[in-house]
N, C-alpha and C. Protein backbone atom coordinates (compact mmCIF):
# COMPACT_ATOMS: atom_id res chain seq x y z
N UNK A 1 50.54 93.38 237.70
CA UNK A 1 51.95 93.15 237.80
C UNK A 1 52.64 93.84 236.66
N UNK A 2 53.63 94.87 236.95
CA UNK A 2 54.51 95.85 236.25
C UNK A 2 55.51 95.07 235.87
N UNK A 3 56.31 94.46 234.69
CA UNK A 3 57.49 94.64 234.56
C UNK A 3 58.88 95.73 233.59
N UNK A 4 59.59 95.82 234.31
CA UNK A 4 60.25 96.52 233.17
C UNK A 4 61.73 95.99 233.06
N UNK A 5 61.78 95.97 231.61
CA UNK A 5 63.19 94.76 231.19
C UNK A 5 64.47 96.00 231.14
N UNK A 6 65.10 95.19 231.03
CA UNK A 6 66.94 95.51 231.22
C UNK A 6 67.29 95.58 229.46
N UNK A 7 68.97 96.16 229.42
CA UNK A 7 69.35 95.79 228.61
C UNK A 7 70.52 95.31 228.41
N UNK A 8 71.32 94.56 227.15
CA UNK A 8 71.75 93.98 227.42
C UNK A 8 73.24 94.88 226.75
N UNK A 9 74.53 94.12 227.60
CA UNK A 9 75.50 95.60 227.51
C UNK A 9 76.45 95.19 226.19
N UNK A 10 77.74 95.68 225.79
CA UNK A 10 78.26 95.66 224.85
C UNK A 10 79.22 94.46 225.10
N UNK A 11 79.78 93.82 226.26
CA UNK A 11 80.37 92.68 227.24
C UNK A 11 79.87 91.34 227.76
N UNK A 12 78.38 91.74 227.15
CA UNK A 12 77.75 90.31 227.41
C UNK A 12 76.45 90.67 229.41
N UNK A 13 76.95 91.73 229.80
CA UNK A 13 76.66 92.40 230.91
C UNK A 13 75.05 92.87 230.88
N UNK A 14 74.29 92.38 231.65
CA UNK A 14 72.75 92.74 231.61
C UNK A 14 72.33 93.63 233.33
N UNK A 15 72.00 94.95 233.05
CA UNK A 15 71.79 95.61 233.79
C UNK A 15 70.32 96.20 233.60
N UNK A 16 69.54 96.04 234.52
CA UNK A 16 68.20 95.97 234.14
C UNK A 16 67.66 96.82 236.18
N UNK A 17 66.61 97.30 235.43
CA UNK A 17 65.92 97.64 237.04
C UNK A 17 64.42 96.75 237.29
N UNK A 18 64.03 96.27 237.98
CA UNK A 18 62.70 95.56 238.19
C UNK A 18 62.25 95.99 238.91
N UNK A 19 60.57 96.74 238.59
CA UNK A 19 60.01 96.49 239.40
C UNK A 19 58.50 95.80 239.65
N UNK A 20 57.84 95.40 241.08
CA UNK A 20 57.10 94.20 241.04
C UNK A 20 55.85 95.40 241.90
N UNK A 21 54.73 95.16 241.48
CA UNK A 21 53.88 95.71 242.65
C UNK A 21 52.44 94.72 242.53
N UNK A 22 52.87 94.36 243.39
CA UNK A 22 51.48 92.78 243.93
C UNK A 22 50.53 93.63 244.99
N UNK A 23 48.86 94.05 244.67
CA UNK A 23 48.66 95.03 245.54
C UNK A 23 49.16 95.71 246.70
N UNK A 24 49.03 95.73 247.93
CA UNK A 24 49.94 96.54 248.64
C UNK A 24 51.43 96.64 248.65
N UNK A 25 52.33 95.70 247.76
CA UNK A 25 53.36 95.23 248.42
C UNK A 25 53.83 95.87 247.61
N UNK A 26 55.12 96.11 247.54
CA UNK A 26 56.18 96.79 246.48
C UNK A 26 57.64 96.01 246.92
N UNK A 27 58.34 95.69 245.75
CA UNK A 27 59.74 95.00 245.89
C UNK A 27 60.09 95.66 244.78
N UNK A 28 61.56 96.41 244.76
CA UNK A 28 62.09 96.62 243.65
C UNK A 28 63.59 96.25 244.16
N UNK A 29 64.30 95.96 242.56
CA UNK A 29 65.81 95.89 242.84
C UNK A 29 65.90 96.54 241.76
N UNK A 30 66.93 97.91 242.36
CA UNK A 30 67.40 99.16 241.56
C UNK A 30 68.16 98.21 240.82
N UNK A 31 69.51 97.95 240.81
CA UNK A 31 70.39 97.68 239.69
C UNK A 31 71.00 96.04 240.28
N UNK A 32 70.55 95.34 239.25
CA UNK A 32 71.05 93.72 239.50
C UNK A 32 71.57 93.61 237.70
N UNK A 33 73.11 92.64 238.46
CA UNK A 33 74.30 92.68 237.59
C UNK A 33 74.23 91.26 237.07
N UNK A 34 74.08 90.92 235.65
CA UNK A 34 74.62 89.43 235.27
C UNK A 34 75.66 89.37 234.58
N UNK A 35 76.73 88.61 234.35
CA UNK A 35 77.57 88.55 233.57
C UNK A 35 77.44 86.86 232.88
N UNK A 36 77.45 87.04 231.31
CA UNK A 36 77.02 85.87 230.44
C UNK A 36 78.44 85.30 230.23
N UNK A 37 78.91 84.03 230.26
CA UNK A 37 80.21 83.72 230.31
C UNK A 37 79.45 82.83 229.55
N UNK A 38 79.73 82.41 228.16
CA UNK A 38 79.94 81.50 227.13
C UNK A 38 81.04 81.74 226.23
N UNK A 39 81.06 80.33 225.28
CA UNK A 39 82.02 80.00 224.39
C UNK A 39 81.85 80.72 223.12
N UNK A 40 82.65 81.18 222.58
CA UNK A 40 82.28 82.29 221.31
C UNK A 40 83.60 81.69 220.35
N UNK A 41 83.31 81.55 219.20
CA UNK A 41 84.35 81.03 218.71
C UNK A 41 85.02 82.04 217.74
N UNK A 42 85.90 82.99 217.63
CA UNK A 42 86.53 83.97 217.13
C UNK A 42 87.43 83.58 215.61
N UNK A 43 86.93 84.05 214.51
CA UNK A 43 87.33 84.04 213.68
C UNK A 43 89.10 84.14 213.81
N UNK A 44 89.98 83.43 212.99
CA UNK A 44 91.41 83.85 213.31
C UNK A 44 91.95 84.21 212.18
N UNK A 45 92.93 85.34 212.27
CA UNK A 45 93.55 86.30 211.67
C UNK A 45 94.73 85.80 211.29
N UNK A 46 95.22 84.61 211.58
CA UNK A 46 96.76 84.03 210.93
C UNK A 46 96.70 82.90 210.90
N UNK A 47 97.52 81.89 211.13
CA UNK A 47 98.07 80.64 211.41
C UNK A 47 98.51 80.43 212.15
N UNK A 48 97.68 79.19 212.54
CA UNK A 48 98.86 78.33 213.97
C UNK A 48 99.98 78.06 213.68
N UNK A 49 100.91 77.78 214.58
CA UNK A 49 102.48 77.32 214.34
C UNK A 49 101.98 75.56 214.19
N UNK A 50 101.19 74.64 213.96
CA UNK A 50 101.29 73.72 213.67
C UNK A 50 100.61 73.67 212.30
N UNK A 51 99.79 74.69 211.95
CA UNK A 51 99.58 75.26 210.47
C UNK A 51 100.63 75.37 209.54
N UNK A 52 101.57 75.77 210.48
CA UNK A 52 102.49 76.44 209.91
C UNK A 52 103.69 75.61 209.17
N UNK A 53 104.16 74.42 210.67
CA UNK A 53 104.89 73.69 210.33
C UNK A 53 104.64 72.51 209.57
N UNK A 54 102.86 72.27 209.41
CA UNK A 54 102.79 71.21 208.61
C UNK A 54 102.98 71.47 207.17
N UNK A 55 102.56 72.49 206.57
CA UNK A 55 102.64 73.15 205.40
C UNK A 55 104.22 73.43 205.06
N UNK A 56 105.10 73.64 205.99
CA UNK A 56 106.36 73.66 205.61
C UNK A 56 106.76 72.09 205.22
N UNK A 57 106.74 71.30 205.92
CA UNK A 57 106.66 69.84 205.70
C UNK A 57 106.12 69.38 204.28
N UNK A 58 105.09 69.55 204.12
CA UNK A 58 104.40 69.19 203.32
C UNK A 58 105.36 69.71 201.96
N UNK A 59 105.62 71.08 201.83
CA UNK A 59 106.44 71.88 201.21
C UNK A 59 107.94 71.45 200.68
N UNK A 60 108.36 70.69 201.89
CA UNK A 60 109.79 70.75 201.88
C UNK A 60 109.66 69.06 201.35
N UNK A 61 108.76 68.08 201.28
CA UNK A 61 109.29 66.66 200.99
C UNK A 61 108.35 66.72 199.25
N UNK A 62 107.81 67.79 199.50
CA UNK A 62 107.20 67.77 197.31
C UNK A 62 108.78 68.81 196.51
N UNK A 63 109.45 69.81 197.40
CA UNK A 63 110.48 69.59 196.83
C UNK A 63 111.21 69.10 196.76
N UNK A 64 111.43 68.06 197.54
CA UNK A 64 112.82 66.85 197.17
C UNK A 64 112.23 66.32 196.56
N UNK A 65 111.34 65.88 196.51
CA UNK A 65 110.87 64.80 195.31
C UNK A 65 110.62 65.62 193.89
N UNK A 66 110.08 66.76 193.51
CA UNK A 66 110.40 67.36 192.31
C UNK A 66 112.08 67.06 192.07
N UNK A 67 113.26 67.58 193.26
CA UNK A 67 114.73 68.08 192.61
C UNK A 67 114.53 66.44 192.34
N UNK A 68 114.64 65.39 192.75
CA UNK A 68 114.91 63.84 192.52
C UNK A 68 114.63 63.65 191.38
N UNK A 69 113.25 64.26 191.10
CA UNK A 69 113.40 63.47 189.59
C UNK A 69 113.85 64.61 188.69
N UNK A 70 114.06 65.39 188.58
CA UNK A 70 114.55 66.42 187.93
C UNK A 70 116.21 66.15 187.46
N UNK A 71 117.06 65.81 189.18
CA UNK A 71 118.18 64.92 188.56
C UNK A 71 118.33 63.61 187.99
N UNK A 72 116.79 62.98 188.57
CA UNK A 72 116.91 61.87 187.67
C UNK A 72 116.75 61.33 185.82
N UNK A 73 115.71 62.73 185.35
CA UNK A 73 116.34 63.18 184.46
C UNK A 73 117.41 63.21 183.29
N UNK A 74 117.86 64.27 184.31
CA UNK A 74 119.71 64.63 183.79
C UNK A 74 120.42 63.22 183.39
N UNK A 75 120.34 62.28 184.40
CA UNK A 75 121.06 61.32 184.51
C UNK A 75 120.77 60.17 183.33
N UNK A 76 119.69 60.38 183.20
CA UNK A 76 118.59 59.52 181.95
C UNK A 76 119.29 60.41 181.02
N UNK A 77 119.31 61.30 180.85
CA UNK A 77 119.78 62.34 179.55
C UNK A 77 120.99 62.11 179.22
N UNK A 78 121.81 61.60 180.30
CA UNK A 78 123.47 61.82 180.01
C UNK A 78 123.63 60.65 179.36
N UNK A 79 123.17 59.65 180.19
CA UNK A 79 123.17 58.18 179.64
C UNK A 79 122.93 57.30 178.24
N UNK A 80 121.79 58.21 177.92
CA UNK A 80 121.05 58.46 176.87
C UNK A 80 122.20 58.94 175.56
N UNK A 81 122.78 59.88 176.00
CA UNK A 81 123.85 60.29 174.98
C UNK A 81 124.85 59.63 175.49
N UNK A 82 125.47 59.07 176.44
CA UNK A 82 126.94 58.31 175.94
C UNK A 82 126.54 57.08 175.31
N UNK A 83 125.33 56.39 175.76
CA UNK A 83 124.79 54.94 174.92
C UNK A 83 125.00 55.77 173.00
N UNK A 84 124.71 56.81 172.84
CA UNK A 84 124.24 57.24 171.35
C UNK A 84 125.68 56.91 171.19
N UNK A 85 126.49 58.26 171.52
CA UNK A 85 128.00 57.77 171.70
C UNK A 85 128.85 56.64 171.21
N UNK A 86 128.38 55.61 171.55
CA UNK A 86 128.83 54.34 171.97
C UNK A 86 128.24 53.45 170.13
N UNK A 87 127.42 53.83 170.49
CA UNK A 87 126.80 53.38 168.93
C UNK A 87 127.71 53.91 167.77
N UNK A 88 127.52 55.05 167.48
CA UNK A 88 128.11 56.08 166.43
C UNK A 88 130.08 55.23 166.57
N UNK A 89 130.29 55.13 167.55
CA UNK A 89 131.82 54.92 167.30
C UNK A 89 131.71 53.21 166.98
N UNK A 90 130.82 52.19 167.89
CA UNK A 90 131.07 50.49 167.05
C UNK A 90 130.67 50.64 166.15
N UNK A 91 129.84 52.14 165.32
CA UNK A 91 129.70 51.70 163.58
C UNK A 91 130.66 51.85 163.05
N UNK A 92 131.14 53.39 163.78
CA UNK A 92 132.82 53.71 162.69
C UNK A 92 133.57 52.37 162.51
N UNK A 93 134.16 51.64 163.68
CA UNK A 93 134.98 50.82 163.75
C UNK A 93 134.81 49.46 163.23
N UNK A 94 133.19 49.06 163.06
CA UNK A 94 132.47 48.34 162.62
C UNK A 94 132.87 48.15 160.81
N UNK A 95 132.97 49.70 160.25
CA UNK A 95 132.71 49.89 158.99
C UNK A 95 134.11 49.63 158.45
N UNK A 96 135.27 50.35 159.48
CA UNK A 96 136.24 50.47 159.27
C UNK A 96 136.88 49.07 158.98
N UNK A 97 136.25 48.22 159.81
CA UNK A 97 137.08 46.59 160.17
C UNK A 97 136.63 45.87 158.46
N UNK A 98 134.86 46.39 158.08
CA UNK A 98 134.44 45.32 156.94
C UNK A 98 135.25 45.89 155.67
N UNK A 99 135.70 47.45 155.60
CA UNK A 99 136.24 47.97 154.75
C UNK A 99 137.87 46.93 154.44
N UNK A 100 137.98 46.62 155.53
CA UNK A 100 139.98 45.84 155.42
C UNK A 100 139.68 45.50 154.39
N UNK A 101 140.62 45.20 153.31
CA UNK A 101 141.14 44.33 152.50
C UNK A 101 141.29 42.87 152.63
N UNK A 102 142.36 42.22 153.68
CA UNK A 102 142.60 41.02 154.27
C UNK A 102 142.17 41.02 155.64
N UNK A 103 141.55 40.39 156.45
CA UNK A 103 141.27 39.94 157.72
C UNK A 103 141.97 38.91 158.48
N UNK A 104 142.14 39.03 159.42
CA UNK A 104 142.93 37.40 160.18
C UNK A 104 142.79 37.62 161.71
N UNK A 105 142.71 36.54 162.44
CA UNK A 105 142.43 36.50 163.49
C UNK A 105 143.44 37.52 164.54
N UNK A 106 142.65 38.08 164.82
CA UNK A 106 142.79 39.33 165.55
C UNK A 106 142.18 40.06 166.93
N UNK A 107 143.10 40.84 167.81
CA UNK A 107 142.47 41.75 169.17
C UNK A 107 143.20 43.02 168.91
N UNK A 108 142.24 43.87 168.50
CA UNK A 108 143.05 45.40 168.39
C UNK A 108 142.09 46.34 169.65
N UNK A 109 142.96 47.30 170.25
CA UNK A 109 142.01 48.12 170.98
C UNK A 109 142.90 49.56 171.28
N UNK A 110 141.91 50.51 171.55
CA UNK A 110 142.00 51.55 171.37
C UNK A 110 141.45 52.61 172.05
N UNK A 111 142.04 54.03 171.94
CA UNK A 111 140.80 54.98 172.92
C UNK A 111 140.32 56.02 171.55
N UNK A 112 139.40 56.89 171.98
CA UNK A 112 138.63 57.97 171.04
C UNK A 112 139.02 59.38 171.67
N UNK A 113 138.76 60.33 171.31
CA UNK A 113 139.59 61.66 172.02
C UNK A 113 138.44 61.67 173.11
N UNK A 114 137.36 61.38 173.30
CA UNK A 114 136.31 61.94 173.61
C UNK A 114 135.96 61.14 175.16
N UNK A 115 137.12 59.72 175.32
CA UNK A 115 136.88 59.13 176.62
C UNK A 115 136.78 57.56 176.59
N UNK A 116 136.15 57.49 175.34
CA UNK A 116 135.39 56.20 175.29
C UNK A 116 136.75 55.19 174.42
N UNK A 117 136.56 53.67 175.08
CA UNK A 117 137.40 52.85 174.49
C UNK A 117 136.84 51.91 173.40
N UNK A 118 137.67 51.26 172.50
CA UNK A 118 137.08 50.23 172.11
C UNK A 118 137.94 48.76 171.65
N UNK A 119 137.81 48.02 171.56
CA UNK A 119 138.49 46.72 171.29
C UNK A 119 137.61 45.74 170.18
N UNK A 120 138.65 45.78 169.67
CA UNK A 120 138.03 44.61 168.03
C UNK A 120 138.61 43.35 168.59
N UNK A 121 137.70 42.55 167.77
CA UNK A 121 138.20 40.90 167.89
C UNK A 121 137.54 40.47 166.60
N UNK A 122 138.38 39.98 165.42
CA UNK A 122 138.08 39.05 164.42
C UNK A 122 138.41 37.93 164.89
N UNK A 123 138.02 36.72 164.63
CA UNK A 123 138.01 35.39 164.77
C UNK A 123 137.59 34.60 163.39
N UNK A 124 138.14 33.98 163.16
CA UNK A 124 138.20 32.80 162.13
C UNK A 124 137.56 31.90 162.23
N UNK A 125 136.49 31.80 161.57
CA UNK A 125 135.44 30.31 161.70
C UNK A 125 135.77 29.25 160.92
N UNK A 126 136.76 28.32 161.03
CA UNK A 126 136.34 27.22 160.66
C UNK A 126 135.48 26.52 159.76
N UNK A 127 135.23 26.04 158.65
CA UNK A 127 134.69 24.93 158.61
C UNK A 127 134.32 23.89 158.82
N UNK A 128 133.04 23.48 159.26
CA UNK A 128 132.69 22.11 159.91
C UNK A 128 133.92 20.62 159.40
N UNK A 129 134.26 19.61 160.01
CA UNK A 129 134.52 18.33 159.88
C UNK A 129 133.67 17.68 159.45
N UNK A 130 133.67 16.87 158.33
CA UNK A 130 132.59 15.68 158.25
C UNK A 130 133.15 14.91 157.54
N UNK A 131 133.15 13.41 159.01
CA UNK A 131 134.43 12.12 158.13
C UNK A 131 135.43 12.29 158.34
N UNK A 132 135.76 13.11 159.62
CA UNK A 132 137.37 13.36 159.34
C UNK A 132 137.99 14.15 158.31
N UNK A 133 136.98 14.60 157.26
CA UNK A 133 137.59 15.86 156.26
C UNK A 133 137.03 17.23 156.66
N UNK A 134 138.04 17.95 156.11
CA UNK A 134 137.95 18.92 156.34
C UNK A 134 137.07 19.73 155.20
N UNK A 135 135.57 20.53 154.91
CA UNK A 135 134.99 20.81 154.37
C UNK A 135 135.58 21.69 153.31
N UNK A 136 136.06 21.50 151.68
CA UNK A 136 136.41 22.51 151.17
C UNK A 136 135.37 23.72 150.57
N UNK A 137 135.46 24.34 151.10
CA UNK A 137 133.88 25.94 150.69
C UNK A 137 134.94 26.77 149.64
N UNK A 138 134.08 27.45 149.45
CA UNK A 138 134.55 28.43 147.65
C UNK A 138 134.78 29.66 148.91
N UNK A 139 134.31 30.30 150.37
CA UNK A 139 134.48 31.75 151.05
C UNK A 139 134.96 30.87 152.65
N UNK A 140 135.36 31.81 152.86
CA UNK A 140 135.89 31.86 154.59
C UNK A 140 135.16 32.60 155.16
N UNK A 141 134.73 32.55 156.92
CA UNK A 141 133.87 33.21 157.26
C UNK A 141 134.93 33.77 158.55
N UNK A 142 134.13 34.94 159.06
CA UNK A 142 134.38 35.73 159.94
C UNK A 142 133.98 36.54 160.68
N UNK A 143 134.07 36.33 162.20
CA UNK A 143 132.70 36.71 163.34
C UNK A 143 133.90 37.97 163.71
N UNK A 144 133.25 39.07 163.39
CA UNK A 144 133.64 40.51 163.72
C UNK A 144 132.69 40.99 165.34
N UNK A 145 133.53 41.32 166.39
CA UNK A 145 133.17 41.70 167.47
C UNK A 145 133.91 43.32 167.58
N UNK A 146 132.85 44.11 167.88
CA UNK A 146 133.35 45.24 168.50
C UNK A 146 132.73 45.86 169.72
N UNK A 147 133.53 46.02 170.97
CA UNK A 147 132.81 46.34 172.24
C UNK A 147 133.61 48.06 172.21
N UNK A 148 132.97 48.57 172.39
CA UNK A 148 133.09 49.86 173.17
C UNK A 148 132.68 50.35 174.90
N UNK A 149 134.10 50.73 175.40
CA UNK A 149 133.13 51.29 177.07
C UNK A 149 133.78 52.51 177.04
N UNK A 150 133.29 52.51 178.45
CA UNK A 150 133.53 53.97 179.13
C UNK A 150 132.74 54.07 180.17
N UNK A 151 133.10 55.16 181.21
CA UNK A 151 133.25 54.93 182.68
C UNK A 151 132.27 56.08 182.88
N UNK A 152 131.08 55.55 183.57
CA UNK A 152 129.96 56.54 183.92
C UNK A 152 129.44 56.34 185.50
N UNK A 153 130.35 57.65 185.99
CA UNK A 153 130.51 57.48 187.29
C UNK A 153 131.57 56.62 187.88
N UNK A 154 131.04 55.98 188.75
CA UNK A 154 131.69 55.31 189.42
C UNK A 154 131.52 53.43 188.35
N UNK A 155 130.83 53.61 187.85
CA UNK A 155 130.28 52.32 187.19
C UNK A 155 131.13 52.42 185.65
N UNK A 156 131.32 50.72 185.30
CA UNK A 156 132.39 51.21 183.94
C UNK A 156 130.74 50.63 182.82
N UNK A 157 130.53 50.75 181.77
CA UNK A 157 129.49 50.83 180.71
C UNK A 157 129.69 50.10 179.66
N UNK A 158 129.63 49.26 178.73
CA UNK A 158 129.80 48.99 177.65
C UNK A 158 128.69 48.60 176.91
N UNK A 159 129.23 48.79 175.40
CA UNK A 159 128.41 48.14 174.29
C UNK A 159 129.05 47.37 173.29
N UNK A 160 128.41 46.53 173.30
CA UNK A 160 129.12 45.56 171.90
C UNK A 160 127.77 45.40 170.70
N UNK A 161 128.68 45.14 169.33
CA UNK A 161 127.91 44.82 168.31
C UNK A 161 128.67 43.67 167.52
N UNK A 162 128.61 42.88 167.09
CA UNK A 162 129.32 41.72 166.02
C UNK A 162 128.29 41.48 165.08
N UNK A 163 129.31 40.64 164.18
CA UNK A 163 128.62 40.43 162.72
C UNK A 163 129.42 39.61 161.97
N UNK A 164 128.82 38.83 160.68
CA UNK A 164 129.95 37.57 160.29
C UNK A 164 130.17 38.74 159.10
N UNK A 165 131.17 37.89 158.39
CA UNK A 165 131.84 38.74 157.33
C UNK A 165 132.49 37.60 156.27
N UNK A 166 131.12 37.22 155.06
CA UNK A 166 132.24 36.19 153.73
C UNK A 166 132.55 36.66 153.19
N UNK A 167 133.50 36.25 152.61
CA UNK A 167 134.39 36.75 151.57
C UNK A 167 135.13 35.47 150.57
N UNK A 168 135.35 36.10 149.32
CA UNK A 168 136.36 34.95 148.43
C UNK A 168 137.30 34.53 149.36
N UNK A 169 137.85 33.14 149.04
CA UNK A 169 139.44 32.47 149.21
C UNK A 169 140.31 33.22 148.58
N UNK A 170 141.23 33.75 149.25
CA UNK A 170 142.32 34.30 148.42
C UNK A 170 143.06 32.66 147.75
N UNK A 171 144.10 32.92 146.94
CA UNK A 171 144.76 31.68 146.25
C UNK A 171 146.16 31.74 147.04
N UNK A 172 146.40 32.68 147.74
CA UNK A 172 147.49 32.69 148.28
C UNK A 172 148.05 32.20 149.16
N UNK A 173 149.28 31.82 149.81
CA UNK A 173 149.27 30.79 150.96
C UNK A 173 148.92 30.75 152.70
N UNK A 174 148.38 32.12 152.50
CA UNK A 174 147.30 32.08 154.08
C UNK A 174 146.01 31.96 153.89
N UNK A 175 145.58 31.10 153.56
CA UNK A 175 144.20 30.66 153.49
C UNK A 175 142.99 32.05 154.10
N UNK A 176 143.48 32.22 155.49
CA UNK A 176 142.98 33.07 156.34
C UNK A 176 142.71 34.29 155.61
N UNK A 177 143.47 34.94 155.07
CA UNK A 177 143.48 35.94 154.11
C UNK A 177 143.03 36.57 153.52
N UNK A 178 141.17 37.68 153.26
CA UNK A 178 140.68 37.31 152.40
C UNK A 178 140.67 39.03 151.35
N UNK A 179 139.87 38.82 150.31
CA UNK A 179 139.72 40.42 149.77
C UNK A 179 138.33 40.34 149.01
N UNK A 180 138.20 41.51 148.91
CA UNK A 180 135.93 41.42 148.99
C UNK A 180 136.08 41.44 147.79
């Protein structure tokens, strides 16, 4: 028994001649055609459009969230300096109020070129009662309040600082009166 093989084509296509010789007999088939139909999985040269659009996605919600905090930031930064702001001017006014000479119960308020407001309040403390008398002390005391605001955004801001303040009795006839 003779065989002779085929080969196989550049398409997957096998063209081969056979032939068979079983003593007397002879069968040949000149040209018999196969065609191989399988799955071949082809390397790909680009991106899918759902490649495509997920990566844009993906893309587009890591930059909003970078710009977010990036303005959030800013906003920390700005804040950051009008709070400094805010400080630097209840010392001025702070320093300015312990500097007075005489003190007396008082509401002064005011603006700064720069935006920001502020309002003083001295108040007069008293001496305790005991017995129905009135405690005579050698100083008078005095609760110094200073608030500063200003309008950040839509939201209004403030800061306050207070502090007591003794001092001698003046001899003079406003008790209230005093000088350091």
């Amino acid at each position: 028994m003779k065989t002779e093989g085929g080969k196989m084509g550049r398409k997957g296509i096998v063209s081969s001649n056979f032939k068979f010789q079983v003593s007397n007999f002879k069968f040949q088939v000149s040209s018999f055609k196969f065609q191989v139909s399988s799955f071949k999985f082809q390397v790909s040269k680009g991106f899918t459009l759902i490649e495509t659009l997920v990566a844009m996605m993906i893309l587009s919600i890591s930059l909003v969230i970078i710009l977010q905090l990036f303005s959030g930031g800013l906003r920390s930064g700005k804040l950051s300096e009008n709070y400094t702001r805010a400080i630097f001017h209840a010392r001025e006014k702070m320093e300015e109020t312990l500097l007075a000479k005489a003190l007396e119960d008082e509401v002064t308020e005011g603006n700064f070129e720069d935006g920001f407001k502020w309002k003083s309040e001295i108040v007069y403390l008293a001496p305790e009662e005991k017995d129905g008398e009135k405690k005579k002390e050698p100083v008078d005391m005095f609760n110094i309040t200073i608030e500063i605001s200003w309008n950040e955004g839509r939201n209004k801001k403030h800061f306050q600082i207070s502090t007591l303040k003794i001092a001698k009795k003046l001899t003079s006839e406003d008790d209230r009166n005093i000088s350091l």
